[in-house]
Structure formats: structure tokens, C-alpha cells
Protein backbone atom coordinates (compact mmCIF):
# COMPACT_ATOMS: atom_id res chain seq x y z
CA UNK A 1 1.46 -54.74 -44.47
CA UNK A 2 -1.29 -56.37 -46.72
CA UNK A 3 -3.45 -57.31 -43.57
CA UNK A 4 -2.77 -53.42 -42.23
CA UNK A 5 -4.01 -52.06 -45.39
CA UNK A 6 -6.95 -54.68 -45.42
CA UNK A 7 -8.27 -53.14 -41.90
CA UNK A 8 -7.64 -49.92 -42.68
CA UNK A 9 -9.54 -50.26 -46.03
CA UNK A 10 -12.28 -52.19 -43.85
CA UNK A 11 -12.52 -49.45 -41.01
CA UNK A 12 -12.82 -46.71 -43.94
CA UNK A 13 -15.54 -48.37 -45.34
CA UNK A 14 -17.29 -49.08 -41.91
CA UNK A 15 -16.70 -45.51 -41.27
CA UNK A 16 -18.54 -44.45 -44.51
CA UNK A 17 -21.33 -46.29 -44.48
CA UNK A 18 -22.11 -45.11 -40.88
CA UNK A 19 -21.82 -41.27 -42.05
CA UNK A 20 -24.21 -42.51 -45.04
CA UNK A 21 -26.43 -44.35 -42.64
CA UNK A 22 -26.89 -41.32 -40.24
CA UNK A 23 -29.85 -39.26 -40.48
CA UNK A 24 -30.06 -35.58 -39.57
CA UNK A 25 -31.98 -34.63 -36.44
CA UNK A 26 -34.80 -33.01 -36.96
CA UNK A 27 -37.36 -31.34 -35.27
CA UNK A 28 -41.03 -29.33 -34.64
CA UNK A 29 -43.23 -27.23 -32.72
CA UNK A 30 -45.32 -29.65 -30.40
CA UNK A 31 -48.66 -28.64 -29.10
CA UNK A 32 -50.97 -31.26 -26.92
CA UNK A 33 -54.09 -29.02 -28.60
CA UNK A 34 -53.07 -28.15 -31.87
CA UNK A 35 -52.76 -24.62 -33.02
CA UNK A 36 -54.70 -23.71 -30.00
CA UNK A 37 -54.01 -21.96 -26.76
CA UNK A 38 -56.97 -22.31 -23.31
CA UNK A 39 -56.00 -20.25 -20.44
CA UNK A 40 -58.52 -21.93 -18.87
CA UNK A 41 -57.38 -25.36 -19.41
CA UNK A 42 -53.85 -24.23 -18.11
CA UNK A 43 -55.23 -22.30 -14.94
CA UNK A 44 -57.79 -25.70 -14.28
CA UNK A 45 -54.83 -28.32 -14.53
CA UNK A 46 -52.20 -26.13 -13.04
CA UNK A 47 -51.47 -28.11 -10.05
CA UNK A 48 -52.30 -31.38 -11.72
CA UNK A 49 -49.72 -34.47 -11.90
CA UNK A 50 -50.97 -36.60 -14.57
CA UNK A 51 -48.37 -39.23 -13.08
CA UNK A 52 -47.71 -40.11 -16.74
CA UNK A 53 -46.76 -43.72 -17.37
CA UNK A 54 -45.52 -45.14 -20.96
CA UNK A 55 -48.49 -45.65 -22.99
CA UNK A 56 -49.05 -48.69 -24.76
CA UNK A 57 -51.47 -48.83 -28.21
CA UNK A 58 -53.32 -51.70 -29.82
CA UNK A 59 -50.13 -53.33 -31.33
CA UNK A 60 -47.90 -53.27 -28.32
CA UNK A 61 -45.78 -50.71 -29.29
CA UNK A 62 -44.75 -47.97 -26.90
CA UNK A 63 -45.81 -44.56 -27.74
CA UNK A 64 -42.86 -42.08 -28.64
CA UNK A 65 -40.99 -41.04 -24.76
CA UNK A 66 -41.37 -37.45 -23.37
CA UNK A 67 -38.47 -35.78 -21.21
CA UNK A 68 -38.71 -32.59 -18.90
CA UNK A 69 -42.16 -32.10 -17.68
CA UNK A 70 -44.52 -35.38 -18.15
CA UNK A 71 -47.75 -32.90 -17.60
CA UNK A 72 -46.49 -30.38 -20.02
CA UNK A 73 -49.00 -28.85 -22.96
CA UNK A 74 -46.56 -28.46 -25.46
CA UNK A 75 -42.57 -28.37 -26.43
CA UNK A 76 -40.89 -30.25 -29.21
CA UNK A 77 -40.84 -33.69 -31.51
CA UNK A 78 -37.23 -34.64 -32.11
CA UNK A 79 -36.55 -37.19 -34.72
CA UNK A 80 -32.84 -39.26 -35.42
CA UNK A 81 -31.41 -38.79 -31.93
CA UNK A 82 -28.02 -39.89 -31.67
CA UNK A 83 -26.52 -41.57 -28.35
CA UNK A 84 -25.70 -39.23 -26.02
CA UNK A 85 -26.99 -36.30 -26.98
CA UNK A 86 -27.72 -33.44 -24.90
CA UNK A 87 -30.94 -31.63 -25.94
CA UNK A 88 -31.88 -28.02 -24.72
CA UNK A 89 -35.48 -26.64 -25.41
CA UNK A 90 -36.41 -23.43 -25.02
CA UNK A 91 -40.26 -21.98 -25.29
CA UNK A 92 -41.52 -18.75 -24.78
CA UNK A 93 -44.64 -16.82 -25.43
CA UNK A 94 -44.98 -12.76 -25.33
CA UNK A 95 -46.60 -12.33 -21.93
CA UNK A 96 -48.02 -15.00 -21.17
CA UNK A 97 -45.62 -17.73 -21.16
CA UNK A 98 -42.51 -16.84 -19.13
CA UNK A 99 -38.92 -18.23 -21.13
CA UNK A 100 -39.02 -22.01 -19.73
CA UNK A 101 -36.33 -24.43 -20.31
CA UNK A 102 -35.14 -28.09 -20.21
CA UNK A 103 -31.75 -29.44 -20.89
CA UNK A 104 -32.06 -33.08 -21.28
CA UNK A 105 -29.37 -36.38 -22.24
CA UNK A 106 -30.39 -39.15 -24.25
CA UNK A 107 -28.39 -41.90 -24.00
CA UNK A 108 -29.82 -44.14 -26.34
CA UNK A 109 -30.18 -43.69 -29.77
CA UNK A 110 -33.82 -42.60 -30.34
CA UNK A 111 -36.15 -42.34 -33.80
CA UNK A 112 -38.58 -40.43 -32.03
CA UNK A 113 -39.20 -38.44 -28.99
CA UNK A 114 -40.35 -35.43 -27.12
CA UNK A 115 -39.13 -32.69 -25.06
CA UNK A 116 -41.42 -30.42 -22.95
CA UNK A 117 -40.15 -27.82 -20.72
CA UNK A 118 -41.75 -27.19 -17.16
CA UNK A 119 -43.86 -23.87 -18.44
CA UNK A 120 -43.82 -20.78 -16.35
CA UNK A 121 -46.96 -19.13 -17.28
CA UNK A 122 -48.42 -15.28 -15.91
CA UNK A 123 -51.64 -16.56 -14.77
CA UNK A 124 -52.67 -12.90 -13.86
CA UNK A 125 -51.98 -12.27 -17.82
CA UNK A 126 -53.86 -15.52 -18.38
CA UNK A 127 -57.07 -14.59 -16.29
CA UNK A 128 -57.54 -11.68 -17.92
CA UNK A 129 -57.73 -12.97 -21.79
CA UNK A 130 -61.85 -13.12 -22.52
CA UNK A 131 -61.30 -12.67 -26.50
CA UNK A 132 -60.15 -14.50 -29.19
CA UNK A 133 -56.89 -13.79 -30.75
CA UNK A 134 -53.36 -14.60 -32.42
CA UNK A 135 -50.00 -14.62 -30.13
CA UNK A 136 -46.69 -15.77 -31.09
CA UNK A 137 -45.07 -19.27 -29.67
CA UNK A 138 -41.42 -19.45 -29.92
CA UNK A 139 -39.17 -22.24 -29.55
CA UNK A 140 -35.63 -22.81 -29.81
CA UNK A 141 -33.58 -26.48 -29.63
CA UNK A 142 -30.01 -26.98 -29.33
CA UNK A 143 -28.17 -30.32 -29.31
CA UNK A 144 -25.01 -30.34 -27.72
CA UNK A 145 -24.48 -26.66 -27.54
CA UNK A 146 -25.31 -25.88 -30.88
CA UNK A 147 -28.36 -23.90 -32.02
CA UNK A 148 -30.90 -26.32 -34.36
CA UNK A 149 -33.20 -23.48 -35.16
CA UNK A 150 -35.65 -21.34 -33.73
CA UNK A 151 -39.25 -21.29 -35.04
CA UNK A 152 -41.93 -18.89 -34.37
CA UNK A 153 -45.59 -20.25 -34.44
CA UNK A 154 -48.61 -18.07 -34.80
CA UNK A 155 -51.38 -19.71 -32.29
CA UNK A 156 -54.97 -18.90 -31.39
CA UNK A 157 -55.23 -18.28 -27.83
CA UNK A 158 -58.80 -18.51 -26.43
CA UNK A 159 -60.37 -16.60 -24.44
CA UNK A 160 -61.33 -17.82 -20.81
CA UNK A 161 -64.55 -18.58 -21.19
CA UNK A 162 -63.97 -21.09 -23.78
CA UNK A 163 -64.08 -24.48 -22.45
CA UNK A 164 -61.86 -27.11 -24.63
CA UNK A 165 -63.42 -31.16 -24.15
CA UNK A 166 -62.21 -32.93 -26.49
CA UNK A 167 -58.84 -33.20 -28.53
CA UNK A 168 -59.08 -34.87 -31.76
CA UNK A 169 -55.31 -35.96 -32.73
CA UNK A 170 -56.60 -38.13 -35.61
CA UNK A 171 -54.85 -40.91 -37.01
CA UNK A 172 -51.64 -39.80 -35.52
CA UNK A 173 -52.58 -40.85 -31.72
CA UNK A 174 -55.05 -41.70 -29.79
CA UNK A 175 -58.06 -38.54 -28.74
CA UNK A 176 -58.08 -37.07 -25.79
CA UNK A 177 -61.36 -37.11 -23.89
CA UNK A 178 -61.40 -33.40 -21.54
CA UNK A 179 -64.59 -33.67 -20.65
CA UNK A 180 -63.34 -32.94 -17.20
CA UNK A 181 -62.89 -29.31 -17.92
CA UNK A 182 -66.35 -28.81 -17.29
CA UNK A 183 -66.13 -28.97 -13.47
CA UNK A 184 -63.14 -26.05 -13.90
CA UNK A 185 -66.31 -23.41 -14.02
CA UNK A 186 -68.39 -25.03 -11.23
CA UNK A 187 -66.36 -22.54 -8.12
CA UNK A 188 -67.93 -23.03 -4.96
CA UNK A 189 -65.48 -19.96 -3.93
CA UNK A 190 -67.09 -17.24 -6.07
CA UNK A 191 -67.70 -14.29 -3.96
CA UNK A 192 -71.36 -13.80 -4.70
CA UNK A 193 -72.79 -17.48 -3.63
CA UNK A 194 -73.17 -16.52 0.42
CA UNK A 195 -75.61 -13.83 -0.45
CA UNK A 196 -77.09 -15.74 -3.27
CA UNK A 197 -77.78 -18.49 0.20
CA UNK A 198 -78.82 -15.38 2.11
CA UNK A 199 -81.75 -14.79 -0.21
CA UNK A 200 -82.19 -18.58 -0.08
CA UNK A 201 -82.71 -18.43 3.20
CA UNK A 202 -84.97 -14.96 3.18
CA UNK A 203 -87.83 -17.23 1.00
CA UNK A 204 -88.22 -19.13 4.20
CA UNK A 205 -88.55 -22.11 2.48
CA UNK A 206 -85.16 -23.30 4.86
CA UNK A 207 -84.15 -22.10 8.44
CA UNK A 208 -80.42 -22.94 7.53
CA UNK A 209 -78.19 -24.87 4.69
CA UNK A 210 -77.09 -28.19 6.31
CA UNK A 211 -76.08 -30.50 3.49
CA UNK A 212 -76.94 -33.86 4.81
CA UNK A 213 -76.19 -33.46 8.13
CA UNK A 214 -79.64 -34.40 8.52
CA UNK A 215 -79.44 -37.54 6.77
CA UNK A 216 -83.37 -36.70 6.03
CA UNK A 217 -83.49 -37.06 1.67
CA UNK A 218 -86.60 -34.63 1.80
CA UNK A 219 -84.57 -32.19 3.57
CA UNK A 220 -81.71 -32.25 0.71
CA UNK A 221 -84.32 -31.82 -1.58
CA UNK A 222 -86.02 -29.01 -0.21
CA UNK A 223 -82.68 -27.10 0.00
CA UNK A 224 -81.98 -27.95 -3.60
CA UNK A 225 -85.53 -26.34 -4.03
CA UNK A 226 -84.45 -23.59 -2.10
CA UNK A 227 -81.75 -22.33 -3.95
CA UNK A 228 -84.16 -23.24 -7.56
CA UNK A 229 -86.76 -21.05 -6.30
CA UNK A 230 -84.03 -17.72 -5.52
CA UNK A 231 -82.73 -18.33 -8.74
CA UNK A 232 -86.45 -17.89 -10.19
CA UNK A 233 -86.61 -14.81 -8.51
CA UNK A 234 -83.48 -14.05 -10.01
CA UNK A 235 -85.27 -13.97 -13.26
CA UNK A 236 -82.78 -16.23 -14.96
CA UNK A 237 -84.02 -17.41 -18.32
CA UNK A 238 -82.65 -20.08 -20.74
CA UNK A 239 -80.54 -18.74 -23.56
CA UNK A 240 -79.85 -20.76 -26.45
CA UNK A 241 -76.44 -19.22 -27.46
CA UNK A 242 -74.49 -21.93 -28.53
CA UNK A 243 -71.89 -20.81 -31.25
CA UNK A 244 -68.64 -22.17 -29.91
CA UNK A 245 -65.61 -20.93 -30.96
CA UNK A 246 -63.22 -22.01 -33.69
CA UNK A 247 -60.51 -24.69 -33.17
CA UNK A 248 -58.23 -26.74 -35.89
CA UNK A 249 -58.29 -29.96 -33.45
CA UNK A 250 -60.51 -29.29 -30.72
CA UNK A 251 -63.74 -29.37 -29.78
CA UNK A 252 -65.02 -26.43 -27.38
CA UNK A 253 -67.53 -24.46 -25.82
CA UNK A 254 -68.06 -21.04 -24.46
CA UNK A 255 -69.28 -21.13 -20.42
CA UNK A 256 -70.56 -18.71 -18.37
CA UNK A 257 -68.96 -17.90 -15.30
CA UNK A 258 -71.64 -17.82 -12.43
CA UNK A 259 -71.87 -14.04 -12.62
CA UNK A 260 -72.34 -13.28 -15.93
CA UNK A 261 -74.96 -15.81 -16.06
CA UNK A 262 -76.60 -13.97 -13.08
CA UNK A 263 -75.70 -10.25 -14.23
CA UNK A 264 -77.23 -11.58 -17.91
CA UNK A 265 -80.05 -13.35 -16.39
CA UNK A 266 -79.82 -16.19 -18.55
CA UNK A 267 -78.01 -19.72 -19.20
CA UNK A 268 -77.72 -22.26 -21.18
CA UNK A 269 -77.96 -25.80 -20.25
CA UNK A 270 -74.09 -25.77 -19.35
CA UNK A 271 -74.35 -22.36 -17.35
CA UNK A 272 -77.37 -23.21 -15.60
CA UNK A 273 -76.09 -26.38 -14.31
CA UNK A 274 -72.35 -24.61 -13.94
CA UNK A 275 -74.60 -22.34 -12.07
CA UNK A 276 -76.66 -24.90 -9.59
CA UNK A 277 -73.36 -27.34 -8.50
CA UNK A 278 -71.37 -24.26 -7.92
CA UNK A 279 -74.07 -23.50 -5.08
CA UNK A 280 -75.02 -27.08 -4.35
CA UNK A 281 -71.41 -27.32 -3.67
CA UNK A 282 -71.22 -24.62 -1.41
CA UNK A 283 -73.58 -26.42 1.06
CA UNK A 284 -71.74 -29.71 0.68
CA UNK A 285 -74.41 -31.93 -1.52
CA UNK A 286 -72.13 -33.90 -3.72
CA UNK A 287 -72.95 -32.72 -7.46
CA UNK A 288 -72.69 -34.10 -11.06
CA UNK A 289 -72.70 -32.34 -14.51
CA UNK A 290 -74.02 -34.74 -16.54
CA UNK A 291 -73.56 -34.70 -20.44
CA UNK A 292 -75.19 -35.89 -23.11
CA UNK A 293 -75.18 -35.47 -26.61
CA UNK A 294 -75.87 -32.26 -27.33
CA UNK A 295 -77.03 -30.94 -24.05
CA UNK A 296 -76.04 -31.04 -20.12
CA UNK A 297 -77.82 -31.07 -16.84
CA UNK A 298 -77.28 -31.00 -13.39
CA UNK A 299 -77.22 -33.95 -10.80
CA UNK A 300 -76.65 -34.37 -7.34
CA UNK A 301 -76.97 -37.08 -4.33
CA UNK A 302 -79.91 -36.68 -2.16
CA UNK A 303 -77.94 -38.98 0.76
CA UNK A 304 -74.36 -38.83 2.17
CA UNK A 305 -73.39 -42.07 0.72
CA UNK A 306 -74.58 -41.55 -2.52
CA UNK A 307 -77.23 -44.10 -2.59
CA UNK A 308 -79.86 -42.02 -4.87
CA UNK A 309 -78.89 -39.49 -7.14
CA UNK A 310 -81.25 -37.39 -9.07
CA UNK A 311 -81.29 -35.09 -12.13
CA UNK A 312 -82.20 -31.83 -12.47
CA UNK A 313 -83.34 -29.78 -15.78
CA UNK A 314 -81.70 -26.65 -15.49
CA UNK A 315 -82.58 -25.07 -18.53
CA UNK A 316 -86.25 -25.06 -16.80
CA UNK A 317 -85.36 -22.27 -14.50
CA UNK A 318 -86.97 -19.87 -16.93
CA UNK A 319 -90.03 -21.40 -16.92
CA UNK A 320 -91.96 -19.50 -14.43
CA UNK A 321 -91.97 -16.07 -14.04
CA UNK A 322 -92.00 -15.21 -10.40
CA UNK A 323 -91.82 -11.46 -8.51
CA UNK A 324 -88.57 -10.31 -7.74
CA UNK A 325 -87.42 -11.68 -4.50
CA UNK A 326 -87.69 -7.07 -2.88
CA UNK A 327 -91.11 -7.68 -3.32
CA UNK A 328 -91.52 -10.99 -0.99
CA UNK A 329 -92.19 -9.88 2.37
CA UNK A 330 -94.82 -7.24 1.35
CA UNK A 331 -96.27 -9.83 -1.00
CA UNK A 332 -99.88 -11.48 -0.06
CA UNK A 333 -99.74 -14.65 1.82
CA UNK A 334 -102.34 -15.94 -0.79
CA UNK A 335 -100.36 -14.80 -4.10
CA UNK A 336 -96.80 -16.23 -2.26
CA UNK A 337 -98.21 -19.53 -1.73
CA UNK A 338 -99.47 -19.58 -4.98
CA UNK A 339 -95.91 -18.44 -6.85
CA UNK A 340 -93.93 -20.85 -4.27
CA UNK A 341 -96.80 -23.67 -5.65
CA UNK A 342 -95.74 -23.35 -9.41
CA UNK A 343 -92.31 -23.25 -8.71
CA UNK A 344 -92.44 -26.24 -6.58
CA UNK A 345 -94.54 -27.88 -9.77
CA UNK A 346 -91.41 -26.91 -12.27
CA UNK A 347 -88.76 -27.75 -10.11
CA UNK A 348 -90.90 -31.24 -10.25
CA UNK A 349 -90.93 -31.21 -13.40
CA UNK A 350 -87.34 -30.64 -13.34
CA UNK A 351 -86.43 -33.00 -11.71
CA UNK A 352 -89.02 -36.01 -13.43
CA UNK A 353 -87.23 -34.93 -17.16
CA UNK A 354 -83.48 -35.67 -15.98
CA UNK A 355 -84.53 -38.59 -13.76
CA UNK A 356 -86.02 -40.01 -17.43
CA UNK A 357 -82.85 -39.02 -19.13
CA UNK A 358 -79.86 -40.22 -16.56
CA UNK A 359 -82.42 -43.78 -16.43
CA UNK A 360 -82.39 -44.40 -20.07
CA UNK A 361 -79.08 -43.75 -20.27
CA UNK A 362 -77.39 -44.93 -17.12
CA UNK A 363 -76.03 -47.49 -19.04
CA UNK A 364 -74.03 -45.49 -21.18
CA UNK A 365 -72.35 -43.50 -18.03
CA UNK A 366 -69.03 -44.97 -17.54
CA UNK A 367 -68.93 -46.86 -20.88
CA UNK A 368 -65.56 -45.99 -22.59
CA UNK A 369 -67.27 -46.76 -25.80
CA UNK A 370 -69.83 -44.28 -25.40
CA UNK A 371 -67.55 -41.18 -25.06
CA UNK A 372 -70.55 -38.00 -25.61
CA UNK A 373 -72.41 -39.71 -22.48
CA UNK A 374 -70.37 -38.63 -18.91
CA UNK A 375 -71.21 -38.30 -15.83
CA UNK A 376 -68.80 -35.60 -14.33
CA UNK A 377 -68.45 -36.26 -10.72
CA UNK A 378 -67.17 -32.19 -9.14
CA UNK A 379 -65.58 -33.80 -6.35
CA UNK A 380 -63.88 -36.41 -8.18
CA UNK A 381 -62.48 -33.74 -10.36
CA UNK A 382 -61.41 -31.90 -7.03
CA UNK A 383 -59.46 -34.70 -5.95
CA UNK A 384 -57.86 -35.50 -9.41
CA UNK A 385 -56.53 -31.51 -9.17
CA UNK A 386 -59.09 -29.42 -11.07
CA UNK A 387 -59.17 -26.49 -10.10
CA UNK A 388 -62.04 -23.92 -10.05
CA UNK A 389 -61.76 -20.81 -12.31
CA UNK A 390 -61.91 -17.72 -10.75
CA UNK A 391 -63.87 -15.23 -12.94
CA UNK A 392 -62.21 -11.93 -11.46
CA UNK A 393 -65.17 -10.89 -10.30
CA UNK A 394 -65.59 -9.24 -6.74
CA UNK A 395 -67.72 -9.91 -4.18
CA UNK A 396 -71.28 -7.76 -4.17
């Protein structure tokens, strides 16, 4: 009877000191960008898979796990898991986040996880957002059938022009470089370009757009001058509007879709070379948008294989104030071979200014280290599953 007592006494205390040991599980409102909300990011990356693998940092350590979706932008931090659990998440925003769920089992006790539910966004709802403004988040967890909580989080959803590039998590995890997002507002399938190559053609500086089916460099060139000289005509002028727009943990900047840069007639150095590899594209030269600190330009291969690449200046478009491209054919032969002289000189010039630029720096291309020097490759973005942004707009 003594030894029967002495067990039960044991188990009893085994018992209580487990129930003392055992933390609550707790939990929060995740969000891969903060407080912030980018329809465009979520349109660009909506077909993405990230193929996410366990990250490893400095020390060794595995970085907390995710369940549900892998390429998910936000969801839930769960804390003091116990073994087989069954987690349910729940997230919805008012119109333009659909209710999405996950129902997950942990079968190992975890410290630290999170949960991110496959998100069924309105796109149509999200295309349509071009101003800044709050919207409510709302998320709901339940473990094993019974309700946690349900919080509601006041965000800042951006508007689409709004590009985010950087994500800066602080000491809590590593940044996360989205420089990428860039190439989202480069769309080769805008509506307007085959007339913008129409009056390309009308110059008569080029019988036809052939990429490099020539495999002639001078020919590349002289349809990259082509499409410079149109856009002279154009009247586009550089515009130095760079506020960007407020964000607790990311870095952004507003971009100009290719018609509002044309129906403003002016760009800055982003929308100008937005502008140039979103019709560069459309004739099949490969294109770069290269960035620097402080400032972008445009770059593209002259050759097939990619042998030479050169840089172009975009925010030299305004430099030359040509006729309007009406008054061409009733123009004097003398006075068009003079304004097709100076803009031959500036796209030069152009074209000399970058070439300095991506050669002092070509070093710093590629360099992990040197994070506000990339070299954004369109078609490499392409392939990796950005998307181009449709601006709405129809075609002319």
C-alpha cells in the first residue's frame, strides 16, 4: 500500500509540474510588409511559387516553420504549440480579400511558428485602388475547435501605383530585397504600344521592328533610336516628382504606368525607363532596368546572345524639343534632317552617360553586398513569375 501511495504521490506531482510547466498559446496578426497592404505586389507575384525551403541564419538555427501557403503575404505567429494540435486560421479583408482559410496539425510540440492561409483576393477590387487609405484585416485562430480570439487590424493599403522594393524587418529577420517589383510596370501588353510602333515606323527612320533577327548591332540600335525619337515627338519631359509614399517597414515608390506617363508627358527616371523596356520589349530586344542609388535607367542587349549591353539615359528624353510627329510629312526636308540630327546627338549622349555609369559600376551588379546597385533583368523576372500590371487603360 506504501509503494501505491508512493506512485500515486509521484504521478500527482509529475502531473503538476507539467500543468505548471505549460505555457498558454498565444498568438498575432502576421504581415510579410508590416502594416502595409500593395495591390500591386499581390497582382505582380500572383502566380509566383517561391518554392520556399527552410531558411537557415548565421548561427545555424532554422528560422520559425510556416504551414498552409509557403508564398503567402500574411496570416498568423503562434507561440507554445502543444503536440497535436489542430490549428484553424481564418483572414479576411472587406472587399478585397475574400474569407481564406487553413486548418492545419502540428504534431510536434512547437515554440514558434506560422500559419498562412492560401488568400483569395478580388483582383478587379485590387486594380482599381490608385489612393492611399485605411482597410480593416481580420483574423481569427482556433485550436482544436475552440475560438483563440479574433483581432481586427487597421492597415494602409496602397494604391497601385506604389511600387514596394524593399522590406526592412529589422533585427527580428533578415530584409527582404523586392527590387524585382520594378519589372511588374514594364507591360509589353499595354494596348497603346502598337500605335506608339506605328508612329515609329511613320519617322522612317525603320521599314519594320525586327528585334535581332538581323543579327546586325547597328540595326538594334537604330530601332532603339527609333522608338527615342517618337517619344521626342511625344513631347515627354523629365519630371522630378519623387515624394514616395508613407510606409512603417517598407521602402517604396510611386510609378507611372506607360499611359499616364504619355497622357502627362513626363517621367521620371523610373517611368521613362518603365516606359522604353515596355516598348523595347514589345519588339523582342532583351531589356534591363538598372538601379542605382538614387536614380534608374534603362538597358538593353544590342545582340541575341547578350554579348554587349548598353545603357540608356532616359531622363534625357526631354532634352530636345522636336515638332509634333502631325507635322512630319509636311515638314521641310532641310528642317527634318536637322531635328532627326539633334535627336540622334541626345540619344548619343544618352547612351555615352549610362555606358559611364553601368562601367564604373559593373562591379557592384550582382554583388549581394551592394544591395542599392541591381541590374533587373525583365525577362528573368518573366520567367521567375512577375507579372506585368495592367493599368486599366484601353486601347486608343
Amino acid at each position: 500500500m506504501k509503494v501505491l501511495r508512493a506512485s500515486l504521490a509521484a504521478s500527482l506531482l509529475f502531473v503538476a509540474c507539467s500543468l505548471q510547466a505549460a505555457k498558454p498559446v498565444k498568438w498575432e496578426p502576421w504581415l510579410e510588409t508590416g502594416g502595409d497592404v500593395f495591390p500591386s505586389l499581390l497582382i505582380a507575384t500572383a502566380t509566383v511559387d517561391w518554392q520556399a525551403e527552410a531558411e537557415v541564419d548565421e548561427d545555424g538555427e532554422e528560422y520559425a516553420p510556416t504551414f498552409g501557403d509557403p508564398n503567402g503575404w500574411f496570416g498568423v505567429n503562434v507561440s507554445n504549440v502543444p503536440a497535436n494540435s489542430v490549428l484553424k486560421v481564418e483572414v479576411q479583408g472587406d472587399g478585397w480579400l475574400k474569407p481564406s482559410q487553413v486548418e492545419v496539425k502540428i504534431k510536434k510540440a512547437t515554440e514558434d511558428l506560422y500559419i498562412t492561409p492560401k488568400a483569395v483576393f478580388n483582383y478587379e477590387v485590387l486594380h482599381q485602388i490608385r489612393e492611399q487609405k485605411p482597410v480593416n484585416l481580420t483574423f481569427k485562430v482556433s485550436l482544436n475547435g475552440a475560438v483563440l480570439g479574433e483581432r481586427n487590424e487597421i492597415v494602409t493599403m496602397h494604391g497601385l501605383n506604389d511600387c514596394p522594393f524593399w522590406v526592412d524587418h529589422g533585427e527580428e529577420a533578415e530584409s527582404l530585397d523586392l527590387s524585382w517589383m520594378f519589372a511588374a510596370y514594364v507591360n509589353e501588353n499595354h494596348p497603346w504600344i502598337d500605335k506608339i510602333l506605328q508612329e515609329a515606323l511613320q519617322t522612317g527612320l525603320v521599314d519594320s521592328f525586327t528585334g535581332y533577327q538581323s543579327e546586325d548591332s547597328e540595326q538594334v540600335l537604330t530601332q532603339v533610336f527609333a522608338i527615342w525619337h517618337v517619344l521626342q515627338r511625344k513631347g515627354i519631359r523629365y519630371s522630378d516628382i519623387s515624394t514616395t509614399p508613407g510606409a512603417k517597414t517598407v521602402y517604396c515608390q510611386t510609378v507611372r504606368f506607360l499611359d499616364e506617363s504619355l497622357d502627362a508627358t513626363q517621367a521620371n527616371c523610373v517611368d521613362g525607363s518603365v516606359l522604353m523596356a515596355s516598348l523595347l520589349r514589345k519588339i523582342g530586344i532583351t531589356s534591363y532596368l538598372v538601379m542605382v542609388p538614387g536614380h534608374c535607367y534603362l538597358a538593353f542587349d544590342t545582340d541575341a546572345e547578350g554579348e554587349t549591353t548598353v545603357g540608356l539615359e532616359t531622363t534625357m528624353l526631354g532634352n530636345d524639343k522636336l515638332k509634333p510627329l502631325k507635322e512630319l510629312p509636311s515638314m521641310e526636308a532641310k528642317l527634318k534632317k536637322k531635328e532627326f540630327a539633334t535627336s540622334l546627338k541626345t540619344f548619343k549622349s544618352a547612351i555615352s552617360t549610362a555606358n559611364e555609369d553601368l562601367e564604373e559600376n559593373a562591379e557592384k551588379f550582382g554583388d549581394e553586398e551592394e544591395t542599392d546597385y541591381q541590374l533587373i533583368n525583365i525577362q528573368e523576372a518573366r520567367d521567375f513569375g512577375i507579372m506585368p500590371i495592367a493599368s486599366g487603360r484601353k486601347r486608343s
